[in-house]
N, C-alpha and C. Protein backbone atom coordinates (compact mmCIF):
# COMPACT_ATOMS: atom_id res chain seq x y z
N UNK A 1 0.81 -1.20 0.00
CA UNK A 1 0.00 0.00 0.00
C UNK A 1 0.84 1.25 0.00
N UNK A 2 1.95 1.21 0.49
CA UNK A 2 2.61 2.77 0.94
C UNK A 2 2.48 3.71 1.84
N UNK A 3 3.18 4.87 1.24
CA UNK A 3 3.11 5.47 2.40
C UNK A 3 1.74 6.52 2.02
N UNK A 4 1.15 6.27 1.14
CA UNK A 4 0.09 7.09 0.51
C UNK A 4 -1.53 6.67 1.33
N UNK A 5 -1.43 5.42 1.21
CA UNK A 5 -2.50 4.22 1.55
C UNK A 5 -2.58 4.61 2.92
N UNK A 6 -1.56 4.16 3.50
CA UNK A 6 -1.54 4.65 5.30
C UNK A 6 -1.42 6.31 5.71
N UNK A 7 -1.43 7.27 4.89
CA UNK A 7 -2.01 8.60 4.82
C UNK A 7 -3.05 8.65 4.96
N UNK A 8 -4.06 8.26 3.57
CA UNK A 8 -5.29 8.18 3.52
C UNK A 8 -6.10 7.00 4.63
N UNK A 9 -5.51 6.39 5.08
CA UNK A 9 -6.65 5.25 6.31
C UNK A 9 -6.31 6.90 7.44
N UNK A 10 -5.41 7.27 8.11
CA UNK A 10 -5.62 8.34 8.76
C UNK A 10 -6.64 9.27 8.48
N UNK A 11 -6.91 9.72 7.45
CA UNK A 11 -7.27 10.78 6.91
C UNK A 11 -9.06 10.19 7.63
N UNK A 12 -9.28 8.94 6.84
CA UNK A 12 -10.33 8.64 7.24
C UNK A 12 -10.78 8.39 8.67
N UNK A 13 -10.14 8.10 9.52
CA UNK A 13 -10.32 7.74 11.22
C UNK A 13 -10.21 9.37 11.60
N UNK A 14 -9.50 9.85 11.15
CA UNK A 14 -9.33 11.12 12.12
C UNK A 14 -10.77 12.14 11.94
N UNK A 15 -11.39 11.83 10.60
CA UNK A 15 -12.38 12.96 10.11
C UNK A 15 -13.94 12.09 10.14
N UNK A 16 -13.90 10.89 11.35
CA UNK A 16 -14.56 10.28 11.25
C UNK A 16 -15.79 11.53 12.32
N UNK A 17 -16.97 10.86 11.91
CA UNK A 17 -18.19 11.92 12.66
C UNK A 17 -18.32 12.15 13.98
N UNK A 18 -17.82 11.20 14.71
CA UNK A 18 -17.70 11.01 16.06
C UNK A 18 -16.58 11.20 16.36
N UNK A 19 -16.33 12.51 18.02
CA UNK A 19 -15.77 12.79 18.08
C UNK A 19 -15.67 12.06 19.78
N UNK A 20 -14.53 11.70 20.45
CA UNK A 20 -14.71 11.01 21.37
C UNK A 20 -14.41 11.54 22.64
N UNK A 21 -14.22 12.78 22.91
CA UNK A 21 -14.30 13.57 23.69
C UNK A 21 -15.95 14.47 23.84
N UNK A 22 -16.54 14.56 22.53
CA UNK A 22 -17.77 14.68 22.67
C UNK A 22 -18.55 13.48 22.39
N UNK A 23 -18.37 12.70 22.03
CA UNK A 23 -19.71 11.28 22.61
C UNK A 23 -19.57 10.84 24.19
N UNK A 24 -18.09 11.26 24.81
CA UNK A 24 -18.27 11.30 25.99
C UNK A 24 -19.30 12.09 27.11
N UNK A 25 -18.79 13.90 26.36
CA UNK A 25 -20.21 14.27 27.00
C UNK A 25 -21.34 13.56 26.73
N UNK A 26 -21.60 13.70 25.48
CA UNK A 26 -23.17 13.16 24.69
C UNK A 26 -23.61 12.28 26.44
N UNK A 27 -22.61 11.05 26.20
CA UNK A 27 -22.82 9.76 26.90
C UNK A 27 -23.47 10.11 28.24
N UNK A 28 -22.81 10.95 28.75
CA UNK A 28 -22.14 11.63 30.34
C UNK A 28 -23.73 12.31 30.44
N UNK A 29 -24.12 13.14 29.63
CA UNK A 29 -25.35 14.10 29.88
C UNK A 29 -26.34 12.99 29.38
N UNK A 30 -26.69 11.77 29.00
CA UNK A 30 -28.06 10.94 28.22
C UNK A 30 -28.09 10.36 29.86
N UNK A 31 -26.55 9.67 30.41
CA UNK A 31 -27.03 9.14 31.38
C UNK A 31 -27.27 9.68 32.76
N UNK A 32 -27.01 11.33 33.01
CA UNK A 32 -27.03 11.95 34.05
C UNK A 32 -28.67 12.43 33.77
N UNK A 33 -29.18 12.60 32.92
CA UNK A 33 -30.42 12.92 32.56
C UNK A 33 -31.42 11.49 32.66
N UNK A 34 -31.23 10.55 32.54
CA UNK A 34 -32.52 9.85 32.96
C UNK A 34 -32.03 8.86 33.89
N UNK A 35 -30.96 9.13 35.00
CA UNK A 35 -30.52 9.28 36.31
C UNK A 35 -31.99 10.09 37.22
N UNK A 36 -31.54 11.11 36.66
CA UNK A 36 -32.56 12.64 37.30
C UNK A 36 -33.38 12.50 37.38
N UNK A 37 -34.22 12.06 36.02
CA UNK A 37 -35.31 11.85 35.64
C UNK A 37 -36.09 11.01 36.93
N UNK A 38 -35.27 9.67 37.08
CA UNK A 38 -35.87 8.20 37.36
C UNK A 38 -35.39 8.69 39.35
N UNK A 39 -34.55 9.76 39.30
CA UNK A 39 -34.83 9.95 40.86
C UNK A 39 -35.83 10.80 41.35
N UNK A 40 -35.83 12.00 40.14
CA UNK A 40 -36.75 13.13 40.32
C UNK A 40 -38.49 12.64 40.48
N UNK A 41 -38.93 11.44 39.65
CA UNK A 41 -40.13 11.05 39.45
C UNK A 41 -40.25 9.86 40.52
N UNK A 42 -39.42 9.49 41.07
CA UNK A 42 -39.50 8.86 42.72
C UNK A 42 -39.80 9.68 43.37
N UNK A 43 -39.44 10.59 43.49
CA UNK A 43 -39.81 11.74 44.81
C UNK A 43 -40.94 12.27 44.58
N UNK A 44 -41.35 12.79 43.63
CA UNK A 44 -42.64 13.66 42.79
C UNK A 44 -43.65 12.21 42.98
N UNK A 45 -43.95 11.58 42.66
CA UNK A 45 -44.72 10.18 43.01
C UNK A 45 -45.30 9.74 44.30
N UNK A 46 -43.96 10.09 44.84
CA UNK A 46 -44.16 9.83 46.78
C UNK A 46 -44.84 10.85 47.34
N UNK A 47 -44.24 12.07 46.91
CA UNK A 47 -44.71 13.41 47.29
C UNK A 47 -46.64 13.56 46.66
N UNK A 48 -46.52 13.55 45.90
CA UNK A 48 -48.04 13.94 45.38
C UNK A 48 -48.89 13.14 45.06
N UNK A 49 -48.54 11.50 45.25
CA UNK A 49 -48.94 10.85 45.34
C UNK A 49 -50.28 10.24 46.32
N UNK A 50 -50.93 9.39 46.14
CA UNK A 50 -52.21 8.97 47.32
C UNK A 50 -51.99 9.10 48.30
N UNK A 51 -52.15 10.50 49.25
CA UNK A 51 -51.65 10.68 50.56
C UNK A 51 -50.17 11.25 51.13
N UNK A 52 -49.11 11.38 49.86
CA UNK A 52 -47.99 12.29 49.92
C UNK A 52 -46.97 11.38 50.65
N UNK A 53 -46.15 12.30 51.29
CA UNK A 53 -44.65 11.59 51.68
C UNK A 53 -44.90 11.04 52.73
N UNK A 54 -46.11 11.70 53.39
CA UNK A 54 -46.30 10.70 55.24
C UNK A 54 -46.52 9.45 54.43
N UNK A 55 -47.96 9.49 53.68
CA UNK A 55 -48.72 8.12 53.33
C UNK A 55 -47.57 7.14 52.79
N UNK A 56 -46.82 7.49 51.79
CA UNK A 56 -45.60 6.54 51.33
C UNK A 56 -44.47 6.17 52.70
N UNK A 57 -44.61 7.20 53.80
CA UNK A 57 -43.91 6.52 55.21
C UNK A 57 -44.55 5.78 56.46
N UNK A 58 -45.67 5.87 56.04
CA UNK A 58 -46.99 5.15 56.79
C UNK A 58 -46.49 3.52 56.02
N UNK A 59 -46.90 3.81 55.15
CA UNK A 59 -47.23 2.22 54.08
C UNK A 59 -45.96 2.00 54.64
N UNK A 60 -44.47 2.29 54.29
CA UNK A 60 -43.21 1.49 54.16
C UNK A 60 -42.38 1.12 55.40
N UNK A 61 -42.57 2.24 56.33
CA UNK A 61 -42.60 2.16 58.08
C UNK A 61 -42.59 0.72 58.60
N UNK A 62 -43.63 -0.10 58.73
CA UNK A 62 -43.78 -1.50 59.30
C UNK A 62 -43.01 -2.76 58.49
N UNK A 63 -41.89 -2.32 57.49
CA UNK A 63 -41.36 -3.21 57.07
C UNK A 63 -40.10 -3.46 58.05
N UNK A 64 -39.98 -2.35 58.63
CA UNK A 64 -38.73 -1.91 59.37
C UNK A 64 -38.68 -2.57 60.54
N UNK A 65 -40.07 -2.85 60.97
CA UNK A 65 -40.38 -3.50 62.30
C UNK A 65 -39.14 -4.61 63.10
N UNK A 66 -39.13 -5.65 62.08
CA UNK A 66 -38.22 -6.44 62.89
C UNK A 66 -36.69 -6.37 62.56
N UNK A 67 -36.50 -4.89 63.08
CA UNK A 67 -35.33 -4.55 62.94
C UNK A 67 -35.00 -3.91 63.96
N UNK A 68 -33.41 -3.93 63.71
CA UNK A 68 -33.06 -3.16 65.51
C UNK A 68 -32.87 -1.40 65.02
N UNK A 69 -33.63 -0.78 64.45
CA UNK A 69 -33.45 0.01 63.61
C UNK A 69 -34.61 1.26 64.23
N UNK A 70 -34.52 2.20 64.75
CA UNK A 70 -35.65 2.72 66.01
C UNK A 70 -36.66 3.37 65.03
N UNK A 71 -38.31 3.15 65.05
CA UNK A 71 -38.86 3.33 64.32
C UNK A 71 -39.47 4.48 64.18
N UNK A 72 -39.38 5.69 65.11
CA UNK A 72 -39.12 6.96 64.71
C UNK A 72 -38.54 7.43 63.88
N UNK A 73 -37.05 7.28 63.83
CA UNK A 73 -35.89 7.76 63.67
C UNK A 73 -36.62 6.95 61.50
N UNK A 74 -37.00 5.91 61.26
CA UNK A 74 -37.17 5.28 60.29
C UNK A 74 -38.14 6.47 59.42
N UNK A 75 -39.32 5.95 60.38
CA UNK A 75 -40.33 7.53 60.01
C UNK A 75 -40.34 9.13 59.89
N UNK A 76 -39.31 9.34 60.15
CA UNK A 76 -38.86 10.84 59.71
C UNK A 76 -37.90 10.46 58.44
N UNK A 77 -37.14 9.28 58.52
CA UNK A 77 -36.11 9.12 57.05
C UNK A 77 -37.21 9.01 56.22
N UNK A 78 -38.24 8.34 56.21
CA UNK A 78 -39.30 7.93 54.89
C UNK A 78 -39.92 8.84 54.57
N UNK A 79 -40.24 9.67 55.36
CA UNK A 79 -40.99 11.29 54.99
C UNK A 79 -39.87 12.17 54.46
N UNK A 80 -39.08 12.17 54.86
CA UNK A 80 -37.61 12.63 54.00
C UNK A 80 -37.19 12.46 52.85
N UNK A 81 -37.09 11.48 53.05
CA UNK A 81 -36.37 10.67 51.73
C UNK A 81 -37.12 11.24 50.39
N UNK A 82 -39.01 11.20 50.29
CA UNK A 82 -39.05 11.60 48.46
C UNK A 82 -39.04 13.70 47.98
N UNK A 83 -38.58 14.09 49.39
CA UNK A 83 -38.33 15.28 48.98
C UNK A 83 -36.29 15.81 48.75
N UNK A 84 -36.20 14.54 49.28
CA UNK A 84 -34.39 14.76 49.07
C UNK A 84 -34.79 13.81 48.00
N UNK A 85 -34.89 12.81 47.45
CA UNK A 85 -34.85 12.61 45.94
C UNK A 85 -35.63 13.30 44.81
N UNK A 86 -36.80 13.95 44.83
CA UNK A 86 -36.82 15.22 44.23
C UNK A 86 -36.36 16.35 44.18
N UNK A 87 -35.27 17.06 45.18
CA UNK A 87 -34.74 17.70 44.95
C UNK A 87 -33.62 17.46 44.26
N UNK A 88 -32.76 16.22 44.54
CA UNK A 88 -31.42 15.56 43.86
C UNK A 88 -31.63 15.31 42.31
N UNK A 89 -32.73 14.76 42.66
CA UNK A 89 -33.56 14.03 40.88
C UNK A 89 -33.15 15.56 40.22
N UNK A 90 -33.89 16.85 40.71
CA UNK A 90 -33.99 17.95 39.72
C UNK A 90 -32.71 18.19 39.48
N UNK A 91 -31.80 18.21 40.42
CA UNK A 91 -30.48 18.79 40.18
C UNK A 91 -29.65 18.00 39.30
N UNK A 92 -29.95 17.02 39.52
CA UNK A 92 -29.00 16.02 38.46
C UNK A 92 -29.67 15.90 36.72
N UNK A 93 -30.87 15.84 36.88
CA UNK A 93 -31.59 16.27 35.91
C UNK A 93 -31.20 17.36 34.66
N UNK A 94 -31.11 18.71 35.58
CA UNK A 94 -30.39 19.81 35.30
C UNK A 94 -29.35 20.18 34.66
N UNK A 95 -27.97 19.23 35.50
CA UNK A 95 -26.67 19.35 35.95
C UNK A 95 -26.47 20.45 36.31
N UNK A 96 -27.28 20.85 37.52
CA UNK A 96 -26.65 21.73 38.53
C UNK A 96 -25.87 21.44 39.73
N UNK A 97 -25.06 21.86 39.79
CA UNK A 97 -24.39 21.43 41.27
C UNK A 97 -24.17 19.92 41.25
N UNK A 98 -23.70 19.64 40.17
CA UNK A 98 -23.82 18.43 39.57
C UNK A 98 -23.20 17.23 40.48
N UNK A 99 -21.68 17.68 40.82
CA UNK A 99 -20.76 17.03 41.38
C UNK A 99 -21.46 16.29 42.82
N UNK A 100 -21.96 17.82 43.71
CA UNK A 100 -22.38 17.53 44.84
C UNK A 100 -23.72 16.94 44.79
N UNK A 101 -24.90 16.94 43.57
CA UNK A 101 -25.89 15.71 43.53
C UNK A 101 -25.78 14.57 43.46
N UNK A 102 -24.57 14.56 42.56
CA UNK A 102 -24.40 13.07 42.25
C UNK A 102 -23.88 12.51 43.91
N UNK A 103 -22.59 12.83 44.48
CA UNK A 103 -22.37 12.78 45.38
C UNK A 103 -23.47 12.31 46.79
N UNK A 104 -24.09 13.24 47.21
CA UNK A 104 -25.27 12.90 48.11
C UNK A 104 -26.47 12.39 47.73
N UNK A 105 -26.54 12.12 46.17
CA UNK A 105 -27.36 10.86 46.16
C UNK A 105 -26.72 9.48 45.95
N UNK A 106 -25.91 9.39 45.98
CA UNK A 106 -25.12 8.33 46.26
C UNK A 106 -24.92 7.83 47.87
N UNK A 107 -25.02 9.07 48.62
CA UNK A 107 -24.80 8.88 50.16
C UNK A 107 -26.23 8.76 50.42
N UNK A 108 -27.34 9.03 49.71
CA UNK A 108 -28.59 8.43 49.64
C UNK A 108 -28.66 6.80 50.01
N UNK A 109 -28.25 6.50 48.47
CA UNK A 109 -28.74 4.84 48.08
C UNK A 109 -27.49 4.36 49.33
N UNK A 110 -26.63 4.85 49.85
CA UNK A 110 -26.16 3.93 50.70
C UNK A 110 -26.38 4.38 51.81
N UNK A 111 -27.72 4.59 52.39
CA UNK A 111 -28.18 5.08 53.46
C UNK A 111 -29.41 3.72 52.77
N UNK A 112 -30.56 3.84 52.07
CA UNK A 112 -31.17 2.90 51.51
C UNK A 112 -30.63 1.59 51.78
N UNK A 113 -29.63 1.28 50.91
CA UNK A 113 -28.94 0.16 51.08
C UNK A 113 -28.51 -0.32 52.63
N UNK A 114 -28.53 0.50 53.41
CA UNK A 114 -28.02 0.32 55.11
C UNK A 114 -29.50 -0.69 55.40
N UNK A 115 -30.49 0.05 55.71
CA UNK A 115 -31.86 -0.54 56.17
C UNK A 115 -32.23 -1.11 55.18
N UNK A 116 -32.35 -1.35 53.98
CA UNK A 116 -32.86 -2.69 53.47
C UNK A 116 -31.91 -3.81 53.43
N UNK A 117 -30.78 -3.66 53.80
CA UNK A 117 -29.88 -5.26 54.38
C UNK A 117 -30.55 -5.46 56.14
N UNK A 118 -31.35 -4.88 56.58
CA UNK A 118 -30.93 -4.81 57.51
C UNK A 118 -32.75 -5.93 57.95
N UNK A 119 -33.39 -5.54 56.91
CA UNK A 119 -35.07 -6.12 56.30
C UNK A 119 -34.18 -7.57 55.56
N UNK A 120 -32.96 -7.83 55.21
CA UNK A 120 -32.21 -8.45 54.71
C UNK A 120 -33.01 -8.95 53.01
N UNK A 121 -33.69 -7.66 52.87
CA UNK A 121 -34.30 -7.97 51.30
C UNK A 121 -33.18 -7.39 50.07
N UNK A 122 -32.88 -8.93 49.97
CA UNK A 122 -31.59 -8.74 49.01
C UNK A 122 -31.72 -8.38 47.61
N UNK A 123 -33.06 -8.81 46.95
CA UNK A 123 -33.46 -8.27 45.52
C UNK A 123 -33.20 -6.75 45.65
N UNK A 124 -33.58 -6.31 46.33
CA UNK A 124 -34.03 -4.61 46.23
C UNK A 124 -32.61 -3.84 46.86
N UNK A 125 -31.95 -4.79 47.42
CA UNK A 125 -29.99 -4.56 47.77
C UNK A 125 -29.60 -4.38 46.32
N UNK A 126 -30.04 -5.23 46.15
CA UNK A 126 -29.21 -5.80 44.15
C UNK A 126 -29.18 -4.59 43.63
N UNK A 127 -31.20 -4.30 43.15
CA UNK A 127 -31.07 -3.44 42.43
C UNK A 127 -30.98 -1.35 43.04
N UNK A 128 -30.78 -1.68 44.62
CA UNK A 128 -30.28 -0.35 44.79
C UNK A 128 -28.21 -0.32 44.60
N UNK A 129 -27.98 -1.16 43.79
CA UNK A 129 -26.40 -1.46 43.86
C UNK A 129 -26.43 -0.65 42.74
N UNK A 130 -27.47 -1.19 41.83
CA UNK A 130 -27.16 -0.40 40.43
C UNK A 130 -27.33 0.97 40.17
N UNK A 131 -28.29 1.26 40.86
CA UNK A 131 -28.02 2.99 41.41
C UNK A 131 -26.84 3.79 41.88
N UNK A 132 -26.26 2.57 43.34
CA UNK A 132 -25.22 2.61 43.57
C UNK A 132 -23.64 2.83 42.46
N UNK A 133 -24.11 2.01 41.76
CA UNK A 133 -22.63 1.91 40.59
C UNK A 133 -23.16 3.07 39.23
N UNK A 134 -24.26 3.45 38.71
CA UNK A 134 -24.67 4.79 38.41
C UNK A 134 -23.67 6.08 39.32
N UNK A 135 -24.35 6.12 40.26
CA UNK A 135 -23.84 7.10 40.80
C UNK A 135 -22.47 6.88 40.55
N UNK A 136 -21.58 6.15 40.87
CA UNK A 136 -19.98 6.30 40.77
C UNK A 136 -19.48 6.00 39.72
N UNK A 137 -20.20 5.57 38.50
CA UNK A 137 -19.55 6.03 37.36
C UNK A 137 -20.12 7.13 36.69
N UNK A 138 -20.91 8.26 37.22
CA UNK A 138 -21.18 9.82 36.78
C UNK A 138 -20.14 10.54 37.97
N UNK A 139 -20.33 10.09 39.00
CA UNK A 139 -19.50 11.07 39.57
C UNK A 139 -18.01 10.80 38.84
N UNK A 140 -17.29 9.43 39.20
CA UNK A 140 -15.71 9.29 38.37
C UNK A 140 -15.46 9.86 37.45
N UNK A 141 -16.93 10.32 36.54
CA UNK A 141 -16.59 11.01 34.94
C UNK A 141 -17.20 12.36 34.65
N UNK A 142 -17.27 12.86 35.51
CA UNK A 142 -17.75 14.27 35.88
C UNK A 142 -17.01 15.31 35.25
N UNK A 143 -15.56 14.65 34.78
CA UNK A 143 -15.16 15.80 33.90
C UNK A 143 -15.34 15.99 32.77
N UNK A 144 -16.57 14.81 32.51
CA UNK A 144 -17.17 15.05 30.92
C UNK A 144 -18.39 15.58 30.53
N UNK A 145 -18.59 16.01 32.02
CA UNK A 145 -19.66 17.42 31.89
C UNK A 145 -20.38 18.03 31.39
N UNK A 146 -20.41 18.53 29.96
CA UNK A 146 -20.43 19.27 29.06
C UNK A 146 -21.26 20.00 28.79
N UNK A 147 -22.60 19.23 29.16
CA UNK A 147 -24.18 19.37 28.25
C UNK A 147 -24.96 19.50 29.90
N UNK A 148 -24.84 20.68 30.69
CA UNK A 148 -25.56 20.96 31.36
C UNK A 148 -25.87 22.12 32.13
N UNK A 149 -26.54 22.72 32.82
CA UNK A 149 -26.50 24.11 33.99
C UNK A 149 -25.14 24.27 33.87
N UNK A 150 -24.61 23.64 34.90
CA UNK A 150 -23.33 23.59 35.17
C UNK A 150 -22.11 24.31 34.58
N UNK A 151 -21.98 23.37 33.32
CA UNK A 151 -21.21 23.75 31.91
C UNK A 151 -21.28 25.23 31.51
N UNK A 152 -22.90 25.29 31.13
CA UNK A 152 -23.11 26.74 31.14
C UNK A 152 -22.54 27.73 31.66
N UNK A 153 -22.79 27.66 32.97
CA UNK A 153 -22.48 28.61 33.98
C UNK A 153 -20.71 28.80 33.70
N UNK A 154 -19.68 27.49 33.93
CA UNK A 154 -18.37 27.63 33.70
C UNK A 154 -18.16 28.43 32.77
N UNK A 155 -18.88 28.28 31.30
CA UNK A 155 -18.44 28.93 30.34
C UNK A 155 -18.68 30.15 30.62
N UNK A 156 -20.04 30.88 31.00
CA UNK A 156 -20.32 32.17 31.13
C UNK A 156 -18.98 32.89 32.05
N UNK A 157 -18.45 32.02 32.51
CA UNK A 157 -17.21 32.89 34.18
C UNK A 157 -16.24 32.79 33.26
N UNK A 158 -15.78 32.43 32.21
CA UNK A 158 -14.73 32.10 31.32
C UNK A 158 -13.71 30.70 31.28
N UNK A 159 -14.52 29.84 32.49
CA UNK A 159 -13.66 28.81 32.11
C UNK A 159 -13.96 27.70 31.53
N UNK A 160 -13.48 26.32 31.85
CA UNK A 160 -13.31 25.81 30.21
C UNK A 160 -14.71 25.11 30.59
């Protein structure tokens, strides 16, 4: 082929459509967005839902029972909990304050994950893991940012 042949295969990879610093954002903002979404519409659900955040801590309260887990202390987390995941949901949603949503909803699901090992209901361990591993691969890649509030805002202050 030469040295012509192996010119032109460059020519073609380099001017290919995809750029991989931006399919990273692309990637980074599709999955921080229906992250948000799927936390934001947990909370909004609980919240405005048949009877609101008590009624969703009424209903989920007595699972807790045979646990050494004090059931006050349970019932103020469950009335809690779908207005801190609607607020997190929006922010991540957003990518506002991106770093620190992702962050404390992560210290969320492993607050979740604490008391449902503790109900020792391992399906719902499983799939709060995958939330779990969500969260830490948006936060680990947070410097691919790009496509959100956030971004915006950097650019408007002049940085990158």
């Amino acid at each position: 082929m030469g040295e012509a042949g192996t010119v032109n295969l460059e020519r073609r990879v380099t001017s290919s459509p995809c750029s991989s610093d931006t399919d990273h954002g692309v990637a980074f903002a599709i999955i921080r967005l229906t992250l948000g979404i799927n936390i934001l519409l947990h909370g909004l659900t609980r919240i405005f839902g048949l009877g609101g955040a008590e009624a969703f801590a009424t209903k989920t309260a007595p699972q807790f029972s045979g646990t050494p887990l004090a059931s006050g202390l349970v019932f103020a987390f469950l009335v809690a909990v779908p207005f801190v995941e609607a607020i997190l949901g929006l922010l991540t949603t957003l990518g506002l304050f991106t770093r620190w949503a992702l962050a404390l909803g992560g210290l969320l699901i492993t607050t979740l994950v604490f008391g449902t090992a503790f109900r020792s209901d391992w399906a719902s361990v499983g799939n709060q893991m995958i939330y779990a591993l969500t969260y830490y691969l948006l936060l680990s890649n947070c410097r691919q940012d790009e496509f959100s509030l956030d971004s915006v805002f950097r650019r408007l202050k002049g940085g990158n």
